[in-house]
N, C-alpha and C. Protein backbone atom coordinates (compact mmCIF):
# COMPACT_ATOMS: atom_id res chain seq x y z
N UNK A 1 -99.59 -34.88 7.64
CA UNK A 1 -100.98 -34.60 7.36
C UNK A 1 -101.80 -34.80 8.64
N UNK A 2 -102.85 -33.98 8.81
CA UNK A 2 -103.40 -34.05 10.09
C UNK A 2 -104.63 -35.04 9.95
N UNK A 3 -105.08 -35.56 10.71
CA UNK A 3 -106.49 -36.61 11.32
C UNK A 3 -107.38 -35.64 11.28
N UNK A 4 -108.04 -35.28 10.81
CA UNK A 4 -108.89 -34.60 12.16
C UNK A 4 -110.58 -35.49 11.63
N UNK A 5 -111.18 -35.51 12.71
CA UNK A 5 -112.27 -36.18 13.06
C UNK A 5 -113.34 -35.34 14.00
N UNK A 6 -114.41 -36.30 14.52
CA UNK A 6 -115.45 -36.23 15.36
C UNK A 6 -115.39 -36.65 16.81
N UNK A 7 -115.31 -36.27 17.75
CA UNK A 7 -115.55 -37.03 18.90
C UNK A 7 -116.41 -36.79 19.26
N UNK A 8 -117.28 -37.58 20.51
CA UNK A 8 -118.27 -37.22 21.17
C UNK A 8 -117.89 -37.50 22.46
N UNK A 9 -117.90 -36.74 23.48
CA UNK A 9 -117.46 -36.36 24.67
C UNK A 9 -118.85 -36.68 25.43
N UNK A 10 -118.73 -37.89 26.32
CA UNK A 10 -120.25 -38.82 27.55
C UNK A 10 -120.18 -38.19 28.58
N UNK A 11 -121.15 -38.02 29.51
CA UNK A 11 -121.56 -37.91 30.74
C UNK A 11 -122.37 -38.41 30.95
N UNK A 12 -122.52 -39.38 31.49
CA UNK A 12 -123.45 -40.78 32.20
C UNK A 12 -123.83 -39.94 33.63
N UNK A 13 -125.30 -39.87 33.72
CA UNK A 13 -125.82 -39.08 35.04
C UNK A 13 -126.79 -40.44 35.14
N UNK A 14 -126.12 -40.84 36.34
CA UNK A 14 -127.33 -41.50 37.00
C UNK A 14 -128.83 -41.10 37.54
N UNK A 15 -129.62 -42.16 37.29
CA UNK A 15 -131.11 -41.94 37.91
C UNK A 15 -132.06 -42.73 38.16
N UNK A 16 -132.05 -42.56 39.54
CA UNK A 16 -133.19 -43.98 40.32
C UNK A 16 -134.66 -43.85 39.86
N UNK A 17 -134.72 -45.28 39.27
CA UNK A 17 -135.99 -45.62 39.10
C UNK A 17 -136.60 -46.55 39.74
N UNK A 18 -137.26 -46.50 40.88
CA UNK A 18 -137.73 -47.85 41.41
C UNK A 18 -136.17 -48.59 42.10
N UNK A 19 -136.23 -49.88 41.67
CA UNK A 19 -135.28 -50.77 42.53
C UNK A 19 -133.93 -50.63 41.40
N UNK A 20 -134.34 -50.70 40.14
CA UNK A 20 -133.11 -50.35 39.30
C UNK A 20 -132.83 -49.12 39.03
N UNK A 21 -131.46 -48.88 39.26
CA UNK A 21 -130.93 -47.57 38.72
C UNK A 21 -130.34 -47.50 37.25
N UNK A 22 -130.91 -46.41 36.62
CA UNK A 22 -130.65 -46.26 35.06
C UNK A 22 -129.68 -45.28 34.98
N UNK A 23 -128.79 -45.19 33.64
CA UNK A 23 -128.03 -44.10 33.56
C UNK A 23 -128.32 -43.88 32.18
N UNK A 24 -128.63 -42.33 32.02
CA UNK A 24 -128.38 -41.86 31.11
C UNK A 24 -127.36 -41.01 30.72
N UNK A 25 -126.96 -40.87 29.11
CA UNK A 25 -125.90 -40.13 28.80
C UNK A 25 -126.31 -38.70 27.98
N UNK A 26 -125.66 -38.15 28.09
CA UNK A 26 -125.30 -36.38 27.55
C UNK A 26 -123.99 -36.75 26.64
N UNK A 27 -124.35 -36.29 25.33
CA UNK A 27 -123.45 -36.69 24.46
C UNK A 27 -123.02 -34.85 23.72
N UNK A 28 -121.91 -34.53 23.28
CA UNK A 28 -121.68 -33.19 22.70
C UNK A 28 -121.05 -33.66 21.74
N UNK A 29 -120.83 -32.92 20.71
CA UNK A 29 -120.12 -33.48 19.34
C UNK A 29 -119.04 -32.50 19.21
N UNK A 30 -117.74 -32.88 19.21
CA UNK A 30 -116.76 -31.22 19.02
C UNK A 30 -115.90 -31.76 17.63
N UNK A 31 -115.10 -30.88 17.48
CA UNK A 31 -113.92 -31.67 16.35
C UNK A 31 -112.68 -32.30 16.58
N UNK A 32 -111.67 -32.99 16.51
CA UNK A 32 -110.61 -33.09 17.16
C UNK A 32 -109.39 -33.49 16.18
N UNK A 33 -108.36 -33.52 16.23
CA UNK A 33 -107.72 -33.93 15.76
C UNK A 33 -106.64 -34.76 16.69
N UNK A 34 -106.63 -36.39 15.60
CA UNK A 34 -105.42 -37.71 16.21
C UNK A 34 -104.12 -37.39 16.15
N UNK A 35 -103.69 -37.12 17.52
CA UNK A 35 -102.37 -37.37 17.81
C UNK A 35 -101.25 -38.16 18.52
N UNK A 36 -100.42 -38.55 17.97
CA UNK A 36 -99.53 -39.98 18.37
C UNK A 36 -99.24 -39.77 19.62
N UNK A 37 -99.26 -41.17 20.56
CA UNK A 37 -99.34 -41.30 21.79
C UNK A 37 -97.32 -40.89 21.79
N UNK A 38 -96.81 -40.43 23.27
CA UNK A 38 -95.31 -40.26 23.46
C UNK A 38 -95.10 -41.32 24.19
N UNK A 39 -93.94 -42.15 23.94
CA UNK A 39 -92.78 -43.02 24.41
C UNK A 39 -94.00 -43.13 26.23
N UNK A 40 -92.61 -42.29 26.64
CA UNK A 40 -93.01 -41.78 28.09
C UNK A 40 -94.57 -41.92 28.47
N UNK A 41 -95.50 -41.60 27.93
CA UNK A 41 -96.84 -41.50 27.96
C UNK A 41 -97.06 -42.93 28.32
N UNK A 42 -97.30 -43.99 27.68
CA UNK A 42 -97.54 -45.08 27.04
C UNK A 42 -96.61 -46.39 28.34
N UNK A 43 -95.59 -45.82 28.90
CA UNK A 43 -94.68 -46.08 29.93
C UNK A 43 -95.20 -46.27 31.18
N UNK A 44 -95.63 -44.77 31.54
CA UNK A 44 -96.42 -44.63 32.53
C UNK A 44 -97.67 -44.77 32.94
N UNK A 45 -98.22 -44.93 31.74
CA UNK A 45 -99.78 -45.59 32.10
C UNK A 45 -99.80 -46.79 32.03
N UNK A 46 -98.85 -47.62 31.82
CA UNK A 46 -99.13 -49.35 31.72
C UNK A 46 -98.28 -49.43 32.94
N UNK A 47 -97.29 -48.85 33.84
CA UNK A 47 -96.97 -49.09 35.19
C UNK A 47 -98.16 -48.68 35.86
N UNK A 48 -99.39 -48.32 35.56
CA UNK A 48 -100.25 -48.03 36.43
C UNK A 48 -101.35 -49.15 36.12
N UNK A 49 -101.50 -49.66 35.01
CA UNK A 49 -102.39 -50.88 34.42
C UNK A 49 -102.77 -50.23 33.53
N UNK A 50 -102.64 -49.25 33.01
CA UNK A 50 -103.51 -49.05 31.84
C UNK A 50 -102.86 -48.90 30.31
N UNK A 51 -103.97 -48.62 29.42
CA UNK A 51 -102.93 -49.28 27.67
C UNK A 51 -103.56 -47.86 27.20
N UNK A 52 -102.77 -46.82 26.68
CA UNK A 52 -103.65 -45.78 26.60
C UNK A 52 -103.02 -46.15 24.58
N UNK A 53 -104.47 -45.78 24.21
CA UNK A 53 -104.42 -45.95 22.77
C UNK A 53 -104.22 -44.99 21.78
N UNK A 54 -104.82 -44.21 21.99
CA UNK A 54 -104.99 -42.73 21.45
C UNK A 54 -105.24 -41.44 21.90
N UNK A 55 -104.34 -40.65 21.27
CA UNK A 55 -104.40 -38.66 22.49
C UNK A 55 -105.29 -37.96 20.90
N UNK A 56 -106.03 -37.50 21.52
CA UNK A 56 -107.02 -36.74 20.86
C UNK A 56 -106.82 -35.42 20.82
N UNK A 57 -106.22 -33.78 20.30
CA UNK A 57 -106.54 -32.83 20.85
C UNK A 57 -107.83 -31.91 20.47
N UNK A 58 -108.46 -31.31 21.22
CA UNK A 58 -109.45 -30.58 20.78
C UNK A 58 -109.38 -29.05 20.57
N UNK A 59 -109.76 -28.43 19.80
CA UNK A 59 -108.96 -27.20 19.30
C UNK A 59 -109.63 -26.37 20.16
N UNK A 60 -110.38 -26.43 21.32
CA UNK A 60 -110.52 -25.32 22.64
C UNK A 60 -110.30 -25.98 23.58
N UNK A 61 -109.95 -25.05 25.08
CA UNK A 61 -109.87 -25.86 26.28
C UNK A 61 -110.96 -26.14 26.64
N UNK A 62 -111.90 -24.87 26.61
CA UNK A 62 -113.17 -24.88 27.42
C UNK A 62 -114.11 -26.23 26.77
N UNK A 63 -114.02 -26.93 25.75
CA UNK A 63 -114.49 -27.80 24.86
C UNK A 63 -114.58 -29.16 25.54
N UNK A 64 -113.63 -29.10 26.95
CA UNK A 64 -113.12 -30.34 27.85
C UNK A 64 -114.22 -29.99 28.80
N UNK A 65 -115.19 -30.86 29.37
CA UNK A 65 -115.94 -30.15 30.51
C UNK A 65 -115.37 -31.89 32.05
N UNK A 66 -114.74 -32.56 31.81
CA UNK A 66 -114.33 -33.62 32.75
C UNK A 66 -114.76 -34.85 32.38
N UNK A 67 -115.34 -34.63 30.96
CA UNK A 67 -116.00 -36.37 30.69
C UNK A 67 -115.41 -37.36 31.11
N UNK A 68 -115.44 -38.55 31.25
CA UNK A 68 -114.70 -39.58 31.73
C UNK A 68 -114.68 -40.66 30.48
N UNK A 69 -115.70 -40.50 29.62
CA UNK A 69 -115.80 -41.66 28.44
C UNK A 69 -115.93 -40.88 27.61
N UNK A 70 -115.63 -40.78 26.14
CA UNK A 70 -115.97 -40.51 24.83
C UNK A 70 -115.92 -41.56 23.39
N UNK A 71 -116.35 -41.00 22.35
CA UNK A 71 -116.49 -42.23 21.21
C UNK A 71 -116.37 -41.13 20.07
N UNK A 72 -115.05 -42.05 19.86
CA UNK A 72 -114.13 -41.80 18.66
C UNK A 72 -114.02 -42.66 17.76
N UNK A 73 -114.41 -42.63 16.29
CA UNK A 73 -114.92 -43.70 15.20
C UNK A 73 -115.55 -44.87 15.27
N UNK A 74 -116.51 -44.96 16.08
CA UNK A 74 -117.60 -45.98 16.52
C UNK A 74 -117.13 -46.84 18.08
N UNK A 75 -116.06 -46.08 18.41
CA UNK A 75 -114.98 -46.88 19.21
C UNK A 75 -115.95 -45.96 20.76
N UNK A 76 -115.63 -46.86 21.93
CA UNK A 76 -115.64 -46.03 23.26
C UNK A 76 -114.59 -45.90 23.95
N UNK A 77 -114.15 -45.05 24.80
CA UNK A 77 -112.52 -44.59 24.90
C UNK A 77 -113.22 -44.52 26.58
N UNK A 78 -112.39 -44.61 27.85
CA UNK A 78 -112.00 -44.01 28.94
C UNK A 78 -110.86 -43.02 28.46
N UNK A 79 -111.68 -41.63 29.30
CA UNK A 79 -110.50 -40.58 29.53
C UNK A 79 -109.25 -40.91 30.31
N UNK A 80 -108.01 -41.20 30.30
CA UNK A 80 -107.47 -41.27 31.06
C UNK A 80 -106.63 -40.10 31.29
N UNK A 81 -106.56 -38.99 30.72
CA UNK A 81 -105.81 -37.98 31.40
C UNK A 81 -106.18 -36.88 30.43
N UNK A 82 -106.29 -35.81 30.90
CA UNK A 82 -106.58 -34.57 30.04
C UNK A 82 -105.42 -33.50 30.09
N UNK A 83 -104.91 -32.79 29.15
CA UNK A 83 -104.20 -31.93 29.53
C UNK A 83 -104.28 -30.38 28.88
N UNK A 84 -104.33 -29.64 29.01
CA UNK A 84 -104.51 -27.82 28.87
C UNK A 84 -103.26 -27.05 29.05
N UNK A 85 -103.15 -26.58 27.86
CA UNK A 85 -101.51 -25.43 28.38
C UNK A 85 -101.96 -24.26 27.79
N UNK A 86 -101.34 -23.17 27.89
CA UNK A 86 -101.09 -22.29 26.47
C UNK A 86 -100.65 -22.37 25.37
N UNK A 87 -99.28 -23.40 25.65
CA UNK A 87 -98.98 -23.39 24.71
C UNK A 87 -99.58 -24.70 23.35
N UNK A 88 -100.47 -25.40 23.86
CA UNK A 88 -101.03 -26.29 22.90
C UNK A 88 -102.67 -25.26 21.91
N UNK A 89 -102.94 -24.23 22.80
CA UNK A 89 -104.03 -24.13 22.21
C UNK A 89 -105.36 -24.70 22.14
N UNK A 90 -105.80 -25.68 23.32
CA UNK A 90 -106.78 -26.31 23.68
C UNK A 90 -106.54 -27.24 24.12
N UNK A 91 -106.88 -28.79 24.29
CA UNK A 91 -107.11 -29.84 25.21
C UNK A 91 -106.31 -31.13 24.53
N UNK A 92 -105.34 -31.68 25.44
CA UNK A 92 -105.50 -32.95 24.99
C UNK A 92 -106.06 -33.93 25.50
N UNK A 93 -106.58 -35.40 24.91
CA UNK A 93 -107.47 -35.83 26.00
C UNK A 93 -106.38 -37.82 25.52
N UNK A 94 -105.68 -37.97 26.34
CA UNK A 94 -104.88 -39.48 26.49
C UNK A 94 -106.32 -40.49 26.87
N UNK A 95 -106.39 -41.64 25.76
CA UNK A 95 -107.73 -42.27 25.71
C UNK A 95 -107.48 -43.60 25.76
N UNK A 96 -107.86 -44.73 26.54
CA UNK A 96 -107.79 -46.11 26.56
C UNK A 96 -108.98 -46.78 26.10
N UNK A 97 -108.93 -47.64 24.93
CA UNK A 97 -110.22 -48.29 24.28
C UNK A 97 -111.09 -49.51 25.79
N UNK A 98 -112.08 -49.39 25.67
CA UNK A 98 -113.03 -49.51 26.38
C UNK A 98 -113.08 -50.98 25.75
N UNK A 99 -112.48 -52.26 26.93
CA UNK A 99 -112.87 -53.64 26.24
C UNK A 99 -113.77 -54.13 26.26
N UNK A 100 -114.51 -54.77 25.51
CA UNK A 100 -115.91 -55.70 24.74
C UNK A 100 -116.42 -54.66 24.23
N UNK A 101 -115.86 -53.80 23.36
CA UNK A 101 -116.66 -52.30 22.82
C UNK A 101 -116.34 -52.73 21.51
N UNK A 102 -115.47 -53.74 20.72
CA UNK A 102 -115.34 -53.98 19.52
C UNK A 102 -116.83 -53.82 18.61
N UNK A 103 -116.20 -53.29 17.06
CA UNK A 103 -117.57 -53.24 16.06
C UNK A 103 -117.81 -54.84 15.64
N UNK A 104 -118.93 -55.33 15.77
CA UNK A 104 -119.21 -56.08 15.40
C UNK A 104 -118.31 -57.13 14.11
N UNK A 105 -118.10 -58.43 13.79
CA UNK A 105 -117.55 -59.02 12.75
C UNK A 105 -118.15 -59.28 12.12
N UNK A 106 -118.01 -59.21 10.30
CA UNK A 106 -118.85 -59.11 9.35
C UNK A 106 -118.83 -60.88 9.37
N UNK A 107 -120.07 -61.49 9.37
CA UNK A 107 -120.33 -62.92 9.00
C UNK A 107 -121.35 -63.41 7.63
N UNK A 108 -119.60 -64.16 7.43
CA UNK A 108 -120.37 -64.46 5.81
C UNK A 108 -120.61 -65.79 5.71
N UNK A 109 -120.37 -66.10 4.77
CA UNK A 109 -121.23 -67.66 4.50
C UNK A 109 -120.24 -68.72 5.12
N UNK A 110 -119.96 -69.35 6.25
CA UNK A 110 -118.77 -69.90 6.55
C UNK A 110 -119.58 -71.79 6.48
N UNK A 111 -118.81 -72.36 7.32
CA UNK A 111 -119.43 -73.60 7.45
C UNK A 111 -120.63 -74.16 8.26
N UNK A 112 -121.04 -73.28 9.12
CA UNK A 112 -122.34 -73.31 9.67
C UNK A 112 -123.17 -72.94 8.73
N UNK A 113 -123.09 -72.26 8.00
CA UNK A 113 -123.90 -70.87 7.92
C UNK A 113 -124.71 -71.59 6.16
């Protein structure tokens, strides 16, 4: 059975204001569907340092414009590798969860509280 979901694909453009620089983001909404990370995949990105979590594909190529961050079920992802063939039919995008990006913990009545 297939995933399929929402992503939103970031572009953070910087812009000087005064002494602080602000960034704003460009957000696009496409559709995608979750697909399981490969052996090999998962191998080679943690000999490089990285933990890639989830491959996303998007059902066009042109749909990929180089984002570097996106947010997939409230989650923020680094792009870590994109890939385009013919024979897939649009984009895959290999995604590493973005740490201290966790959803909040529901707090209930504990012993402080």
């Amino acid at each position: 059975m297939k995933k399929v979901g929402i992503v939103y694909l970031i572009t953070e453009k910087p812009e000087a204001r005064g002494v602080l620089d602000q960034v704003t983001e460009e957000r696009r909404k496409t559709f995608c569907e979750e697909k399981s990370l490969a052996c090999s995949e998962v191998y080679q990105a943690r000999a490089s340092g990285h933990s890639p979590t989830i491959r996303l594909k998007l059902p066009q190529e042109f749909e990929y414009r180089g984002e570097t961050i996106c947010e997939y079920k409230g989650e923020q992802y680094a792009i870590l590798r994109d890939y385009t063939d013919e024979k897939i039919f649009g984009a895959e995008l290999t995604l590493e969860r973005i740490r201290g990006n966790a959803a909040p913990a529901e707090t209930g009545g504990g012993e402080n509280g």
